[in-house]
C-alpha atoms as a PDB file:
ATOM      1  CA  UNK A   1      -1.240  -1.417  26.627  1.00  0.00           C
ATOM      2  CA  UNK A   2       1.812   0.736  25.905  1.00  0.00           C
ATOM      3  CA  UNK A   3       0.945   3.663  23.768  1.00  0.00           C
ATOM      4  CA  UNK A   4       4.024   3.012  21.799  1.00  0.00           C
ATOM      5  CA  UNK A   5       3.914  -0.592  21.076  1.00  0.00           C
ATOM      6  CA  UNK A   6       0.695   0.000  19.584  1.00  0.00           C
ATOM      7  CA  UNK A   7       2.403   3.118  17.337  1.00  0.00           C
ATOM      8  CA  UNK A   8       5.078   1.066  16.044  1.00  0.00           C
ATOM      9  CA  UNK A   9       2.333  -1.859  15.351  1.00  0.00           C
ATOM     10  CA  UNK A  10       0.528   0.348  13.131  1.00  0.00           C
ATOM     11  CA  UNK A  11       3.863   1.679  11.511  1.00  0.00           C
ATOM     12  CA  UNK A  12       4.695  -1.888  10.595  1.00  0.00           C
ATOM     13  CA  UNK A  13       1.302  -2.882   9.230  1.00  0.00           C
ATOM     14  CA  UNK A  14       1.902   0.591   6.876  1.00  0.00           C
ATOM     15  CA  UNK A  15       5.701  -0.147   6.158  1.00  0.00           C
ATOM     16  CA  UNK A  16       4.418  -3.877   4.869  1.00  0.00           C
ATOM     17  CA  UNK A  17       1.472  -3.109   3.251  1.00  0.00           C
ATOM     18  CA  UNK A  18       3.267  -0.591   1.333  1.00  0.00           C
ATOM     19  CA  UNK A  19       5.811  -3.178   0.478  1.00  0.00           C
ATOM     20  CA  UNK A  20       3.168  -5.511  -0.809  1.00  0.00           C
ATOM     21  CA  UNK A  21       1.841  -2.570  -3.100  1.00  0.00           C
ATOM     22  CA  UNK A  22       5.102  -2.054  -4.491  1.00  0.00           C
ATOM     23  CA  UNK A  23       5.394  -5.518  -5.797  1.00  0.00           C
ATOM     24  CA  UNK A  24       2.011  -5.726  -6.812  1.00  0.00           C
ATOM     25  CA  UNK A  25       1.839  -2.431  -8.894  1.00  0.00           C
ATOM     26  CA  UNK A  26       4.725  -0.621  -9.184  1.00  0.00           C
ATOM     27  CA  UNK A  27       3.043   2.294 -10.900  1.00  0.00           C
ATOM     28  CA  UNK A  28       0.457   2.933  -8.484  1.00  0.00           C
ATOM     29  CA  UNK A  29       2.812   2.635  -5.955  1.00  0.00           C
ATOM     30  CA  UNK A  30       5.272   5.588  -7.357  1.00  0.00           C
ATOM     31  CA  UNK A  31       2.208   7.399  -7.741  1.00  0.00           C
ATOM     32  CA  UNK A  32       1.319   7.599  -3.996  1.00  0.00           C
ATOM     33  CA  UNK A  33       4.923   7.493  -2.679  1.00  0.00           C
ATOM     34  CA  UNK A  34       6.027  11.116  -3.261  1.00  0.00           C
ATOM     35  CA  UNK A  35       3.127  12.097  -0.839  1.00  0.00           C
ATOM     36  CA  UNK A  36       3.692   9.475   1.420  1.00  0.00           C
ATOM     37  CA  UNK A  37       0.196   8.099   0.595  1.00  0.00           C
ATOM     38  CA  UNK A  38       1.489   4.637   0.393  1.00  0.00           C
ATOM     39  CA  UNK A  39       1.647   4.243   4.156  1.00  0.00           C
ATOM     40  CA  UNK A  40      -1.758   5.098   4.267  1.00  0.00           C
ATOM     41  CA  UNK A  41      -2.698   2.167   1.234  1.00  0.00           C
ATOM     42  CA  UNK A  42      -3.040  -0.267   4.929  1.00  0.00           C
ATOM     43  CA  UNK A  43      -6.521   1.696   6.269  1.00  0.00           C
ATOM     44  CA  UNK A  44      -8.099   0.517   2.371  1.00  0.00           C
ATOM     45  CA  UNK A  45      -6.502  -2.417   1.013  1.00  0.00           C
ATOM     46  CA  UNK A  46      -8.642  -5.334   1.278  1.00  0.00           C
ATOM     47  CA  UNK A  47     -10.939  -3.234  -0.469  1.00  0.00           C
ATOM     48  CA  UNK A  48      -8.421  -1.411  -3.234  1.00  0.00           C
ATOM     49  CA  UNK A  49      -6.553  -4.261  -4.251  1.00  0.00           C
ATOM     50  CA  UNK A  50      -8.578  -6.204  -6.559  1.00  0.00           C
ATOM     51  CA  UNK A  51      -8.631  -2.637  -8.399  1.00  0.00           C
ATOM     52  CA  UNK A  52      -4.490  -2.335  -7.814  1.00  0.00           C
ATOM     53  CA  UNK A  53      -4.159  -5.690  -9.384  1.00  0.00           C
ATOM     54  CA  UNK A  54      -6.681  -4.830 -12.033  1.00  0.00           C
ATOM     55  CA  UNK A  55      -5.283  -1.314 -12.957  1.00  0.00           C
ATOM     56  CA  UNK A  56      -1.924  -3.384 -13.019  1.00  0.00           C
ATOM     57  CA  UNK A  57      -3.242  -6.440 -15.470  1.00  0.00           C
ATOM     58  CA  UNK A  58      -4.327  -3.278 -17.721  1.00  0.00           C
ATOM     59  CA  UNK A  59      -1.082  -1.097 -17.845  1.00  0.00           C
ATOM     60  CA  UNK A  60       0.623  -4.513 -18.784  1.00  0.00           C
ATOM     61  CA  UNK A  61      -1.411  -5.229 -21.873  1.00  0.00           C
ATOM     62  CA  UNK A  62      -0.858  -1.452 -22.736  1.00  0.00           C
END
């Protein structure tokens, strides 16, 4: 398998991941952007986003 198909695979599963963060908390997402920690979100989503999306419903009520 080429090395760098596999790179830009992995790129793109960070770039959209980090796109689906943005939309579904904002906040948290400007939080981890400025250290480029959003691209990272991908490696522990399934298991962070019920508390994205909770940390979300929360700031809204606030």
């Amino acid at each position: 398998m080429d090395t760098k198909a596999v790179a830009q695979g992995i790129i793109e599963q960070a770039a959209v991941s980090s796109r689906r963060l943005r939309e579904l908390s904002p906040s948290t997402y400007h939080k981890l952007t400025p250290r480029n920690l959003d691209m990272i979100y991908f490696l522990a989503e399934e298991y962070l986003e019920p508390f994205v999306g909770l940390y979300q419903q929360i700031e809204n009520v606030l």
